[in-house]
C-alpha atoms as a PDB file:
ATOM      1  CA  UNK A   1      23.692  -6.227  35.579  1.00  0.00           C
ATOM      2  CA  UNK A   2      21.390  -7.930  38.364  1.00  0.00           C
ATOM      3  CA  UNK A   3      19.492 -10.745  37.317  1.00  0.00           C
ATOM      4  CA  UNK A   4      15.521 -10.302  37.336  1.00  0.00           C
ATOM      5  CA  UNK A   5      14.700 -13.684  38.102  1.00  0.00           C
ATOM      6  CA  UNK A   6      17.440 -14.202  40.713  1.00  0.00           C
ATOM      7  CA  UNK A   7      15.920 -11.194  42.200  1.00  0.00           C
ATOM      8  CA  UNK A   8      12.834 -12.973  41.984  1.00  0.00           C
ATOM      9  CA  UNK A   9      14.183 -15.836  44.053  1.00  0.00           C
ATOM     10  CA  UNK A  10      15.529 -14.131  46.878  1.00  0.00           C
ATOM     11  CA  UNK A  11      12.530 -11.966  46.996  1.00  0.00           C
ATOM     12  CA  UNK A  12      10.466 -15.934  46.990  1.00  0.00           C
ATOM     13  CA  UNK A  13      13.052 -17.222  50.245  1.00  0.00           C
ATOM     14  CA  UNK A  14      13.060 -13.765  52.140  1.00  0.00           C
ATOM     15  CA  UNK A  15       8.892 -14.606  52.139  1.00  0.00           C
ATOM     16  CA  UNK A  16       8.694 -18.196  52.282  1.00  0.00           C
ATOM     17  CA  UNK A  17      11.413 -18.054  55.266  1.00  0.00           C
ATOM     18  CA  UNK A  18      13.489 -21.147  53.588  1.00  0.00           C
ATOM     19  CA  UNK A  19      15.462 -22.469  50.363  1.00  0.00           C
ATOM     20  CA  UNK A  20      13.497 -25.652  50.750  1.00  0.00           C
ATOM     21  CA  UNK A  21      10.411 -23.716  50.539  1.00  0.00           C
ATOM     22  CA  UNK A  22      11.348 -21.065  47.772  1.00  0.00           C
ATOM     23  CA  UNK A  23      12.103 -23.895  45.803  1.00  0.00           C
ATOM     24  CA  UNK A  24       8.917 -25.781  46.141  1.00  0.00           C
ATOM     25  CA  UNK A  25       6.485 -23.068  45.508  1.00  0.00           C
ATOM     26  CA  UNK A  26       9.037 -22.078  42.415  1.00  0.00           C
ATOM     27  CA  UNK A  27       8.689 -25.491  40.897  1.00  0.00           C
ATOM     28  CA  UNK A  28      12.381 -25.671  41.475  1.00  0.00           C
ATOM     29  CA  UNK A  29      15.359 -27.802  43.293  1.00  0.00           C
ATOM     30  CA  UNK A  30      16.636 -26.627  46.443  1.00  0.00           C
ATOM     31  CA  UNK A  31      20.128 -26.899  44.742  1.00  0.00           C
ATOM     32  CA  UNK A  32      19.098 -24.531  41.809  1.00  0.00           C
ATOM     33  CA  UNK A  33      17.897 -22.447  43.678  1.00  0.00           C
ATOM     34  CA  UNK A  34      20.949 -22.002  46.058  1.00  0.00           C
ATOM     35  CA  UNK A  35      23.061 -21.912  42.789  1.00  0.00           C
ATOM     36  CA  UNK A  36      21.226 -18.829  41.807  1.00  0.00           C
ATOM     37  CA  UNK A  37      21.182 -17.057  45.062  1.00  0.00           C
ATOM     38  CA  UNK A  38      24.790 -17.548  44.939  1.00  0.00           C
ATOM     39  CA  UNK A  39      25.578 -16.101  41.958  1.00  0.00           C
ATOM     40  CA  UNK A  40      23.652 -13.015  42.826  1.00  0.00           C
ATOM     41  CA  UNK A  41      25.634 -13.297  46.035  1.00  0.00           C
ATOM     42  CA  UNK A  42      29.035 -12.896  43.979  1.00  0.00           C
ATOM     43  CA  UNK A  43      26.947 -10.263  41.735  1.00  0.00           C
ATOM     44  CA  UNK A  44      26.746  -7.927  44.427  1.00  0.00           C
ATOM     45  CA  UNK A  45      29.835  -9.034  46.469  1.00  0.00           C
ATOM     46  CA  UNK A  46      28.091  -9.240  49.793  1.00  0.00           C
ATOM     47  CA  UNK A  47      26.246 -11.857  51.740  1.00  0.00           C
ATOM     48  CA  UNK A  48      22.410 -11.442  51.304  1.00  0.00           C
ATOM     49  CA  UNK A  49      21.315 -14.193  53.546  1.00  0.00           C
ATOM     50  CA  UNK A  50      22.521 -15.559  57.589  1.00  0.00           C
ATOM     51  CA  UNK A  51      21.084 -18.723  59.073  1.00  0.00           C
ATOM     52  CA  UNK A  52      18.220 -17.971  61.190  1.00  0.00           C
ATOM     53  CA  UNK A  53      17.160 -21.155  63.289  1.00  0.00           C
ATOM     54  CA  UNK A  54      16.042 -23.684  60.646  1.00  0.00           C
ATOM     55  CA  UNK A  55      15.470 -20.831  58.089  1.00  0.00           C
ATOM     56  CA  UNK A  56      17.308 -18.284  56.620  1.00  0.00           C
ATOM     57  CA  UNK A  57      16.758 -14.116  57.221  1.00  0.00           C
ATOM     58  CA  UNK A  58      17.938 -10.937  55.013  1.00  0.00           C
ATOM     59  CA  UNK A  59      21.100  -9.576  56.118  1.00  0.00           C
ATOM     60  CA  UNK A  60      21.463  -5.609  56.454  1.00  0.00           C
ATOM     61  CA  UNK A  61      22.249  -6.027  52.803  1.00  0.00           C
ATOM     62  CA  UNK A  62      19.875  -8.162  51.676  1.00  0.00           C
ATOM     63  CA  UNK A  63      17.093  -6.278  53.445  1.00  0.00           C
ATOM     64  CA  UNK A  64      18.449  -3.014  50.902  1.00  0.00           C
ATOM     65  CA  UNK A  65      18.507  -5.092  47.747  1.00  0.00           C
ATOM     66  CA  UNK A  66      15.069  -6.762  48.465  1.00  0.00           C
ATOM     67  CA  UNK A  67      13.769  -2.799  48.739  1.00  0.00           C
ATOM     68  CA  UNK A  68      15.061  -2.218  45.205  1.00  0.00           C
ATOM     69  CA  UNK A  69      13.696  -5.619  44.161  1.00  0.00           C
ATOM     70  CA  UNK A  70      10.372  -5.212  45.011  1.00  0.00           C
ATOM     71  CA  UNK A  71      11.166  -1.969  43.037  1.00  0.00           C
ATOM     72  CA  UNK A  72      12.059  -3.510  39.887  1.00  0.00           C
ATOM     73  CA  UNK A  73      10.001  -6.075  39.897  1.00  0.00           C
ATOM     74  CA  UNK A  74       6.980  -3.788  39.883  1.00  0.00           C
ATOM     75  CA  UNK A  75       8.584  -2.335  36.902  1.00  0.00           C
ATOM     76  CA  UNK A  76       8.823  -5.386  34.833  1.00  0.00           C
ATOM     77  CA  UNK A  77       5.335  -5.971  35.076  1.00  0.00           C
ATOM     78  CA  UNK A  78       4.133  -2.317  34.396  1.00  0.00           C
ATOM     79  CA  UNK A  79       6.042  -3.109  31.321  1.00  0.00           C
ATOM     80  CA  UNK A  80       4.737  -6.511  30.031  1.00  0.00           C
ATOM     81  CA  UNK A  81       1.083  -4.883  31.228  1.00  0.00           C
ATOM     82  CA  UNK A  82       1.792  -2.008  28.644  1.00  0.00           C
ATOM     83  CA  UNK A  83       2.433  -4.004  26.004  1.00  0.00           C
ATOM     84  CA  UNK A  84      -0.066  -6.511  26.389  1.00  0.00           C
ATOM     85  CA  UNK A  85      -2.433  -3.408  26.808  1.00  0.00           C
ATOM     86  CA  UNK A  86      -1.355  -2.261  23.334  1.00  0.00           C
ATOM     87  CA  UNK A  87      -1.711  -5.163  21.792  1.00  0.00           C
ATOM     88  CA  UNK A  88      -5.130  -5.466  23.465  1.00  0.00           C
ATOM     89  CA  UNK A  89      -5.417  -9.463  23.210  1.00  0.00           C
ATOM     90  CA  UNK A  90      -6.013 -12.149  25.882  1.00  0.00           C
ATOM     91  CA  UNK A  91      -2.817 -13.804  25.967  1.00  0.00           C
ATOM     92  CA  UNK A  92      -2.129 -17.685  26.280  1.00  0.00           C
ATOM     93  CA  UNK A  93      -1.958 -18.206  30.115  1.00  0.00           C
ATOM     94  CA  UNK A  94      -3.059 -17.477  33.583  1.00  0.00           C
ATOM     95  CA  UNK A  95      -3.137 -18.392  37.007  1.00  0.00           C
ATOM     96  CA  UNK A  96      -6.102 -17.859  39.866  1.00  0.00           C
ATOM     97  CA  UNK A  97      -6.192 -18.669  43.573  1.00  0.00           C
ATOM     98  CA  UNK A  98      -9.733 -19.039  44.669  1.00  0.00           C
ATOM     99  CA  UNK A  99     -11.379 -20.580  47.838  1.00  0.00           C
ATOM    100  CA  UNK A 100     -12.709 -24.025  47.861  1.00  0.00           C
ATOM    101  CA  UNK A 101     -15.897 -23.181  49.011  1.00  0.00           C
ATOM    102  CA  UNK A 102     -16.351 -20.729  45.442  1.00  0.00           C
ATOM    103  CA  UNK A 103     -15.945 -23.166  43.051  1.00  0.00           C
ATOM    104  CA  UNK A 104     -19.534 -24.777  41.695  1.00  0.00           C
ATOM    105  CA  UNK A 105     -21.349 -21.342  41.843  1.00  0.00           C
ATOM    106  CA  UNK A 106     -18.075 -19.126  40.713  1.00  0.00           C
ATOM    107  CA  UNK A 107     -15.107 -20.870  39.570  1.00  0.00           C
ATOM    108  CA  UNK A 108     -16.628 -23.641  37.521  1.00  0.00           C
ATOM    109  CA  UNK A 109     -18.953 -20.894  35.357  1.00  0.00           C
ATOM    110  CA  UNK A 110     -16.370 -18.543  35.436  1.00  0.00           C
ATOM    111  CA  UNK A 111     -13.676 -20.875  34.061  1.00  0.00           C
ATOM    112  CA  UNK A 112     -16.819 -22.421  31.166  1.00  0.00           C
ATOM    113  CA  UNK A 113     -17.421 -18.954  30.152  1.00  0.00           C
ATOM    114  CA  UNK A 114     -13.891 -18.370  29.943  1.00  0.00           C
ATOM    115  CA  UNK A 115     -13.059 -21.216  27.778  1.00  0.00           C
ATOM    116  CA  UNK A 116     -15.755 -20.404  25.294  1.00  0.00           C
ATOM    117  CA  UNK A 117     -15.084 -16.929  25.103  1.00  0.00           C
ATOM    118  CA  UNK A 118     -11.467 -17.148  24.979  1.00  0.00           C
ATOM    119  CA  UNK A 119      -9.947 -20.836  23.999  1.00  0.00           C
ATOM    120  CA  UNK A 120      -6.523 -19.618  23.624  1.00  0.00           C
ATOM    121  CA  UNK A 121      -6.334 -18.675  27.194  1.00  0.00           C
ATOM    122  CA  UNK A 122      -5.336 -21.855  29.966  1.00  0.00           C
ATOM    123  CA  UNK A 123      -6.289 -20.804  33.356  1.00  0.00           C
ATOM    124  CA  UNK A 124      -4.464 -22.730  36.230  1.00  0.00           C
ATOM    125  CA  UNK A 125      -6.355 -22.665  38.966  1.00  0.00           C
ATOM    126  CA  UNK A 126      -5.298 -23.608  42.938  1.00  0.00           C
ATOM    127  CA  UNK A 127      -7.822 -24.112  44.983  1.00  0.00           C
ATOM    128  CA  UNK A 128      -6.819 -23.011  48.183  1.00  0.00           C
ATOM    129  CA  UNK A 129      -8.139 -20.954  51.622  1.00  0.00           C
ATOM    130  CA  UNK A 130      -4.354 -20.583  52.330  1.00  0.00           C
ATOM    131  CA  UNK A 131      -2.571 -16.977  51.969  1.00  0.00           C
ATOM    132  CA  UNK A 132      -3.789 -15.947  48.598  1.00  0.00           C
ATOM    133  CA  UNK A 133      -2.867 -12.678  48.999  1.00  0.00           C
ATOM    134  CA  UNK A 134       0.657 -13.099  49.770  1.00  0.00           C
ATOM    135  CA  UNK A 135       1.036 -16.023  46.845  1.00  0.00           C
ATOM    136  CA  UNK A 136      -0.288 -12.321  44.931  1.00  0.00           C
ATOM    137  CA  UNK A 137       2.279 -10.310  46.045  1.00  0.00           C
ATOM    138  CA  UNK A 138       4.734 -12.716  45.261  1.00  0.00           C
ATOM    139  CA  UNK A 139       3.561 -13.698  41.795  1.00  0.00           C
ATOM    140  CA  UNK A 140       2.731 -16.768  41.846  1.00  0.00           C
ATOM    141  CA  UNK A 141      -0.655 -16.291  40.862  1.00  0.00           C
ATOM    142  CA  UNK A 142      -2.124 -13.268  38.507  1.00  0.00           C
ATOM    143  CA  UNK A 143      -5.501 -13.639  40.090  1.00  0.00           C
ATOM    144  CA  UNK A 144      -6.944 -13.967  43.744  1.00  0.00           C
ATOM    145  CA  UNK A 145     -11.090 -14.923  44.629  1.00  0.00           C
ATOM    146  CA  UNK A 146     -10.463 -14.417  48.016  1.00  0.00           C
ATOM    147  CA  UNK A 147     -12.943 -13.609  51.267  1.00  0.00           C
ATOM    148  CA  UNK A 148     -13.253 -11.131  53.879  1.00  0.00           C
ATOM    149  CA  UNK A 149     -15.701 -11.894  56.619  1.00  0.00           C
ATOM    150  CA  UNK A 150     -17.457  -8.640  58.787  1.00  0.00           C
ATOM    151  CA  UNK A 151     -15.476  -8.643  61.640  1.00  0.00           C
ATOM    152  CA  UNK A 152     -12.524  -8.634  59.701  1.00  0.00           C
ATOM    153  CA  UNK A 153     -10.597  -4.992  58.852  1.00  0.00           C
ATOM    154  CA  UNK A 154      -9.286  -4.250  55.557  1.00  0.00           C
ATOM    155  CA  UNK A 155      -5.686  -5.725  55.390  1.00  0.00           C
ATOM    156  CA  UNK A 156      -5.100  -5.844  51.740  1.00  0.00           C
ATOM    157  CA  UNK A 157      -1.517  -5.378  50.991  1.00  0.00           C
ATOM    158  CA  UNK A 158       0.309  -2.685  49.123  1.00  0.00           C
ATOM    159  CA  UNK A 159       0.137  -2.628  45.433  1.00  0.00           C
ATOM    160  CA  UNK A 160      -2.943  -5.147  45.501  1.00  0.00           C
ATOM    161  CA  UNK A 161      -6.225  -3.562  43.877  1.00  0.00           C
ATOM    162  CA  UNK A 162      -9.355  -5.303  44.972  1.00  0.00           C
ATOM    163  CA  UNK A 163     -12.559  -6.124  43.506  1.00  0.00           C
ATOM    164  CA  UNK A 164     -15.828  -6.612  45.127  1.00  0.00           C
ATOM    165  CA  UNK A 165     -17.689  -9.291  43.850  1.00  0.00           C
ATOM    166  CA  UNK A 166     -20.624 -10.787  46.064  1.00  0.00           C
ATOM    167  CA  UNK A 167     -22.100 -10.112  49.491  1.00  0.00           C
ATOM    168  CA  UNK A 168     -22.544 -13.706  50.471  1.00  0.00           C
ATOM    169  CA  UNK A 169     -24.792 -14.719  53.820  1.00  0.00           C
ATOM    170  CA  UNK A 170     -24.164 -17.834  55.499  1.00  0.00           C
ATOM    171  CA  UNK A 171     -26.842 -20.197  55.441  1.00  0.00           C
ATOM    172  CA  UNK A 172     -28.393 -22.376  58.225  1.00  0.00           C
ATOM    173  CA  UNK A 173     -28.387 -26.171  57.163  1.00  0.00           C
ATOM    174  CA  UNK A 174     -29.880 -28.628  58.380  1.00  0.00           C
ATOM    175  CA  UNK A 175     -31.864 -32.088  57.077  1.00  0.00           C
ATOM    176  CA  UNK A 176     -34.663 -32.189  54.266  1.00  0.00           C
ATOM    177  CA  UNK A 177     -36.761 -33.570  56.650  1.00  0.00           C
ATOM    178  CA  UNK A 178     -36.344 -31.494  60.199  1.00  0.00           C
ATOM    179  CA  UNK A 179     -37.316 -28.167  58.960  1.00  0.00           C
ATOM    180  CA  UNK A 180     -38.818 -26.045  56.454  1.00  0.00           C
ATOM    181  CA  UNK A 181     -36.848 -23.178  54.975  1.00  0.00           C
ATOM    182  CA  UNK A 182     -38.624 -20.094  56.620  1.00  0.00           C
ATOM    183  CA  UNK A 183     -35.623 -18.095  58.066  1.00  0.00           C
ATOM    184  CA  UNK A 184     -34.752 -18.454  61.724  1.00  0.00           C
ATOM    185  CA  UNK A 185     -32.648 -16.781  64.214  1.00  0.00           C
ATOM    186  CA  UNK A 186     -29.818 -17.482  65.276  1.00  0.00           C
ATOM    187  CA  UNK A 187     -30.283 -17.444  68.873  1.00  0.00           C
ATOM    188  CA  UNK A 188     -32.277 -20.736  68.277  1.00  0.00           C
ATOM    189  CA  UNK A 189     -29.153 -22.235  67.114  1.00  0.00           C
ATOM    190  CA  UNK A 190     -28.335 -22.429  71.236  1.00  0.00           C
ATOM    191  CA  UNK A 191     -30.046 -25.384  70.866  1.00  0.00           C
ATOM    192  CA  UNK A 192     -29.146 -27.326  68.029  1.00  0.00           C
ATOM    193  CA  UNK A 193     -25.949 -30.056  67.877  1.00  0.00           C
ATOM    194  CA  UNK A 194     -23.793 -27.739  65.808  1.00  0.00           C
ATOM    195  CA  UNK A 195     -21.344 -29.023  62.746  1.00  0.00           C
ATOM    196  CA  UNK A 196     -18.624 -25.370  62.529  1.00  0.00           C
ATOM    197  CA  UNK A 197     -15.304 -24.839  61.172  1.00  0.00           C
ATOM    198  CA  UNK A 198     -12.610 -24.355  63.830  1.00  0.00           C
ATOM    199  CA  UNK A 199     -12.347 -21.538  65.177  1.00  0.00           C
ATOM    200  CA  UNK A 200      -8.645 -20.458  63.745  1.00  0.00           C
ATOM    201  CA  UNK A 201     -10.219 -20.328  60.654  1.00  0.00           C
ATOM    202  CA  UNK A 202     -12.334 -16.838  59.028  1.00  0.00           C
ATOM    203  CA  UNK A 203     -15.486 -18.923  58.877  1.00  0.00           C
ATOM    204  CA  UNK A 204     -15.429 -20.164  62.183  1.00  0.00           C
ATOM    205  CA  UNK A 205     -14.247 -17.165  64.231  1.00  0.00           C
ATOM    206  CA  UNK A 206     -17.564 -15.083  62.058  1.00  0.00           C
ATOM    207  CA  UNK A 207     -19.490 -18.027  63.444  1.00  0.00           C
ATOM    208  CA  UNK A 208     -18.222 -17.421  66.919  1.00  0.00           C
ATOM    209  CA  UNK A 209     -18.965 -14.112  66.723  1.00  0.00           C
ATOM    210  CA  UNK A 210     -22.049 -13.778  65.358  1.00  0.00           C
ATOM    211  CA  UNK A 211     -23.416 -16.298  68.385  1.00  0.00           C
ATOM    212  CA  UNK A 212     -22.144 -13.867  71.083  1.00  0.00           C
ATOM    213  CA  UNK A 213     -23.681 -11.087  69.481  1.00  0.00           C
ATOM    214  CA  UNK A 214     -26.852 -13.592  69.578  1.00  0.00           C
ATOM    215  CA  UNK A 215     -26.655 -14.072  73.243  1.00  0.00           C
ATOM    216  CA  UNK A 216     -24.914 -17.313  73.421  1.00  0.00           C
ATOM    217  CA  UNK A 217     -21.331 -18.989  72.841  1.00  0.00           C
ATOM    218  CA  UNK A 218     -21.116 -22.020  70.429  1.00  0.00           C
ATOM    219  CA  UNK A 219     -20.054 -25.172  72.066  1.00  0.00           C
ATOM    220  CA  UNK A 220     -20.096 -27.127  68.464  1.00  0.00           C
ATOM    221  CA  UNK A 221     -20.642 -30.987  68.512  1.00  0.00           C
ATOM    222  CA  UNK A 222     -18.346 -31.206  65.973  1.00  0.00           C
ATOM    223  CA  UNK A 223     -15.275 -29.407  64.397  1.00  0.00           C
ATOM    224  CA  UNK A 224     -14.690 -29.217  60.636  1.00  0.00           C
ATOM    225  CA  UNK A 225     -13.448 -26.815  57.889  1.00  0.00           C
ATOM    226  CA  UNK A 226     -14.719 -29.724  54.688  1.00  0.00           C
ATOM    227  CA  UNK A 227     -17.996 -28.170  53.866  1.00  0.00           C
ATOM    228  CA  UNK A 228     -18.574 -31.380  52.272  1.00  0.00           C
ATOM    229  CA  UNK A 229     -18.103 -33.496  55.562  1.00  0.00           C
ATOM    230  CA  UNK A 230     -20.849 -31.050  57.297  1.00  0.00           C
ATOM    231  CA  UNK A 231     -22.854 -31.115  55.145  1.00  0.00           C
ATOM    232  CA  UNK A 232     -23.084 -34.785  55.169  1.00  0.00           C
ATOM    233  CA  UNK A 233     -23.336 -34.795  59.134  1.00  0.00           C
ATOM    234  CA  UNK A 234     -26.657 -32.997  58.236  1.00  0.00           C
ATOM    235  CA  UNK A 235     -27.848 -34.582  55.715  1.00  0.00           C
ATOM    236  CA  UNK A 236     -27.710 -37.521  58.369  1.00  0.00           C
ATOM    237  CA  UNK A 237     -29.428 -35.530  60.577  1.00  0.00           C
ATOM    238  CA  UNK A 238     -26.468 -35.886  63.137  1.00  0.00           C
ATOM    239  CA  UNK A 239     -25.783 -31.425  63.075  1.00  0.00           C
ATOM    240  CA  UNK A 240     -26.949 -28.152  61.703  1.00  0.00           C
ATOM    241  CA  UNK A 241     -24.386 -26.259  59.906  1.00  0.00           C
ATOM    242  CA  UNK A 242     -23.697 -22.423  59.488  1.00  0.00           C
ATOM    243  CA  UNK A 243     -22.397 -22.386  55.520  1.00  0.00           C
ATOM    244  CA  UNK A 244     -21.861 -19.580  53.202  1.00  0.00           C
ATOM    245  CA  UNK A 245     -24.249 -19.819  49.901  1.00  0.00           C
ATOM    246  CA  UNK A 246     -22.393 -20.072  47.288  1.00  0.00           C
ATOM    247  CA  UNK A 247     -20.680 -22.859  48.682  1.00  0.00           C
ATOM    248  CA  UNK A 248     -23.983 -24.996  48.260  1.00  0.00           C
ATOM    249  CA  UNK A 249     -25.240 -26.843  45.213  1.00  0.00           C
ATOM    250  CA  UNK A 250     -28.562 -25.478  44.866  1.00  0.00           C
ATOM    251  CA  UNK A 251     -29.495 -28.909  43.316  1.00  0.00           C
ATOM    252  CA  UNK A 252     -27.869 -30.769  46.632  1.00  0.00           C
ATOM    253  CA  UNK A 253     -30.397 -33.677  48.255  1.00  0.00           C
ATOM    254  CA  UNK A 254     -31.183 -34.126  51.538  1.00  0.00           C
ATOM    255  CA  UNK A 255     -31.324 -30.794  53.176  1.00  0.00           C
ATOM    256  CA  UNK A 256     -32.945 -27.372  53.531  1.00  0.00           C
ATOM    257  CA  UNK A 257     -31.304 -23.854  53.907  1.00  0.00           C
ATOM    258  CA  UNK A 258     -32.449 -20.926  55.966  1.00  0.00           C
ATOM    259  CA  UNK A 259     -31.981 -17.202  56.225  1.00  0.00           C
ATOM    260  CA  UNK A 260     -30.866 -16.193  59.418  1.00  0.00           C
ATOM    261  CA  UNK A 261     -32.912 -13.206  60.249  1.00  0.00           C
ATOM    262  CA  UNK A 262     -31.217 -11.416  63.430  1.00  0.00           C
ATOM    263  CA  UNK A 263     -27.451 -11.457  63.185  1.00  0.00           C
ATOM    264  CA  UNK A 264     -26.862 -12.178  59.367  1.00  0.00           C
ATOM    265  CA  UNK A 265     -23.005 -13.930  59.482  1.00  0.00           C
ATOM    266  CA  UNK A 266     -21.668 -12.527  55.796  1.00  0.00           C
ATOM    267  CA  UNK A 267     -18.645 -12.630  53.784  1.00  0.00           C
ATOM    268  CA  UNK A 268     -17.667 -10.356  51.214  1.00  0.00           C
ATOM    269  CA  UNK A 269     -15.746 -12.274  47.440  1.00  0.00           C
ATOM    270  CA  UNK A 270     -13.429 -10.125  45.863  1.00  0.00           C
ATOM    271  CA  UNK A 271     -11.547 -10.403  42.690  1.00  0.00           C
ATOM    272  CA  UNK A 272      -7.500  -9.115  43.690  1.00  0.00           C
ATOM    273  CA  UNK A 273      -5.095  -8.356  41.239  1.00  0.00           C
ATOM    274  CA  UNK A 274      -1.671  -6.206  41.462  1.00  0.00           C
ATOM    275  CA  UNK A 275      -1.966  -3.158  40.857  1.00  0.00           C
ATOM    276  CA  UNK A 276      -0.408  -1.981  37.439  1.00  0.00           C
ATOM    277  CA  UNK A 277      -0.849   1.775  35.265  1.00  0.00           C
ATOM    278  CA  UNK A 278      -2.165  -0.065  32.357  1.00  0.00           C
ATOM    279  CA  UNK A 279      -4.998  -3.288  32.606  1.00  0.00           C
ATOM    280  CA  UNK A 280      -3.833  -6.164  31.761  1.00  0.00           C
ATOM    281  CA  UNK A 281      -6.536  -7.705  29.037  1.00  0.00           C
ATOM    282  CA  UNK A 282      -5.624 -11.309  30.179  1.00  0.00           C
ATOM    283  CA  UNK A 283      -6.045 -10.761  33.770  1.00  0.00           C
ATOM    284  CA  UNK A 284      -9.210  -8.453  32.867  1.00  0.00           C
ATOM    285  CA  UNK A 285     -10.930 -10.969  31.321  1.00  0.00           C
ATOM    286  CA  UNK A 286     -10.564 -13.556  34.276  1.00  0.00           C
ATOM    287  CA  UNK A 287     -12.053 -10.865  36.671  1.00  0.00           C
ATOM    288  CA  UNK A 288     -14.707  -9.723  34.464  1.00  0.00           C
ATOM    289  CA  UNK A 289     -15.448 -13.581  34.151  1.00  0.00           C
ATOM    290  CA  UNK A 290     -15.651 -14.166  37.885  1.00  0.00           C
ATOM    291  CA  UNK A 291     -17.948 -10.963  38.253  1.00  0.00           C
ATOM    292  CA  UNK A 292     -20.204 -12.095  35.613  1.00  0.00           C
ATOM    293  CA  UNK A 293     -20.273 -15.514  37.698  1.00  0.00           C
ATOM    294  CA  UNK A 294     -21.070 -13.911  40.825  1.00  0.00           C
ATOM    295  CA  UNK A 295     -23.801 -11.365  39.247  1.00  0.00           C
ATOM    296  CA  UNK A 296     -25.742 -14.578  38.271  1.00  0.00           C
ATOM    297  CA  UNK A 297     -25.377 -15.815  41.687  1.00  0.00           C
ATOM    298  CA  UNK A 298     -26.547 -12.441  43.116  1.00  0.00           C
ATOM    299  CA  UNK A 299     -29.626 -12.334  40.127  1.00  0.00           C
ATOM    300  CA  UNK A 300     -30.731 -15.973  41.947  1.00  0.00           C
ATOM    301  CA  UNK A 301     -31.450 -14.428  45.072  1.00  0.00           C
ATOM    302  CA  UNK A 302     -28.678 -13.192  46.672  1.00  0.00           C
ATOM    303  CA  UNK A 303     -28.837 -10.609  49.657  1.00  0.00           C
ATOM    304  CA  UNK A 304     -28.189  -6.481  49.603  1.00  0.00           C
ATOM    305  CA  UNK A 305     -24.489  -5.009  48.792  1.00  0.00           C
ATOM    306  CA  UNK A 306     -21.652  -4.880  51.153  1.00  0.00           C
ATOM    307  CA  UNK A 307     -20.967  -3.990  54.303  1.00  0.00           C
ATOM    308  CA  UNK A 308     -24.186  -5.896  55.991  1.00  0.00           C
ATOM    309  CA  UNK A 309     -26.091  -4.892  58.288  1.00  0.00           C
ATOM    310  CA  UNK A 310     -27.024  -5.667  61.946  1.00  0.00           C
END
């Protein structure tokens, strides 16, 4: 009989593209790793695996096992989600990916709230902007606060259920004492020494983007994703900065935020989960805990419900 977790582990290097790799986001060796591919290897009495460059692909057979993996896999977790449905508790553990720039106005109350209302449970949390989704499909986390910006389509993978949580605007920034906090448009941005994220990233190509559609292209004076490094370059007075809401501390010194009143730049948080027949209660409670985190945020002024406008 095939092994669930060495299915687990092929399923882990087929994504990750390496042993090395598998092995590191499994908490594992390299060598136990190999040891257990192997042995599935003799289970099935065909090579699942070729040398690829410096990684490893699926062979033909491989690529046929991984179908039924992905297959059983789902299955195991329908299962443990029925039970845990019938037994209707919040269980002991769980894991959540969330974004770095959601964690004093989301994460942080959610995670209070959760620990109050539930002591038994131990949330691990990774703060990360880095492929949530995928480390979702994989399992290695139960729960995802991820982003989508407007220009961005829907991509959310198979079997992934998604959960709107917040419609949040970026915010001009700039120093306490340059302007007041009446909105402004972004057009007049043209003028201003810019602090952006790079333009690889979500934030920065919806920055990019939202300029042209304001008549001119950013030429940014300086080039970071650390919220907290731009916003000190404002604070300084040195840049203005284009930064989503809820990834300032409303109680921050030293500078002012705006509304930008022609081409609104907005993100929409979700809450993403796999997709099983029955809830789980333990994965339920860390969404409904995020939501109620983000409903406060939208209750303190937040802006209209998603997709924007203009």
């Amino acid at each position: 009989m095939l092994d669930v977790r060495r299915l687990h582990m092929l399923k882990t290097v087929a994504a990750r593209g390496s042993i090395t790799a598998a092995a590191h986001s499994l908490a594992l060796t390299a060598g136990a790793v190999s040891q257990q591919l192997a042995a599935l290897r003799n289970e099935v009495g065909v090579d699942l695996l070729r040398p690829d460059g410096r990684t490893v692909a699926l062979t033909e057979a491989g690529r046929v096992l991984l179908e039924h993996a992905d297959r059983i896999l789902s299955a195991v977790e329908e299962a443990e989600s029925a039970i845990a449905a019938v037994r209707g508790t919040v269980g002991a553990a769980a894991t959540l990916a969330a974004l770095p720039s959601t964690v004093t106005r989301i994460v942080a109350p959610a995670l209070t709230a959760l620990g109050a209302c539930h002591p038994q449970l131990t949330v691990t949390c990774s703060i990360t902007d880095q492929a949530q989704l995928r480390e979702l499909a994989l399992g290695t986390v139960d729960v995802v606060l991820g982003q989508r910006y407007h220009h961005e389509p829907d991509a959310t993978p198979r079997g992934i259920d998604v959960s709107p949580l917040l419609d949040d605007p970026l915010l001009v920034v700039t120093a306490a004492d340059r302007d007041d906090d009446r909105p402004v448009a972004l057009r007049d941005l043209s003028a201003h020494d810019l602090v952006v994220p790079p333009p690889t990233t979500d934030c920065g190509q919806a920055i990019v983007q939202g300029c042209r559609r304001a008549g001119f292209t950013p030429v940014p004076r300086y080039l970071t994703a650390d919220i907290a490094a731009q916003l000190t370059l404002v604070r300084a007075g040195l840049a203005t900065a284009l930064v989503p809401r809820t990834a300032i501390d409303p109680a921050a010194p030293g500078i002012r935020t705006a509304a930008v009143t022609d081409h609104p730049i907005r993100r929409l948080l979700f809450a993403a989960t796999r997709h099983t027949g029955n809830a789980n209660p333990t994965t339920a409670a860390v969404v409904e805990a995020l939501r109620t985190a983000a409903d406060e945020g939208r209750a303190s002024g937040q802006p209209g419900p998603w997709p924007p406008g203009g």
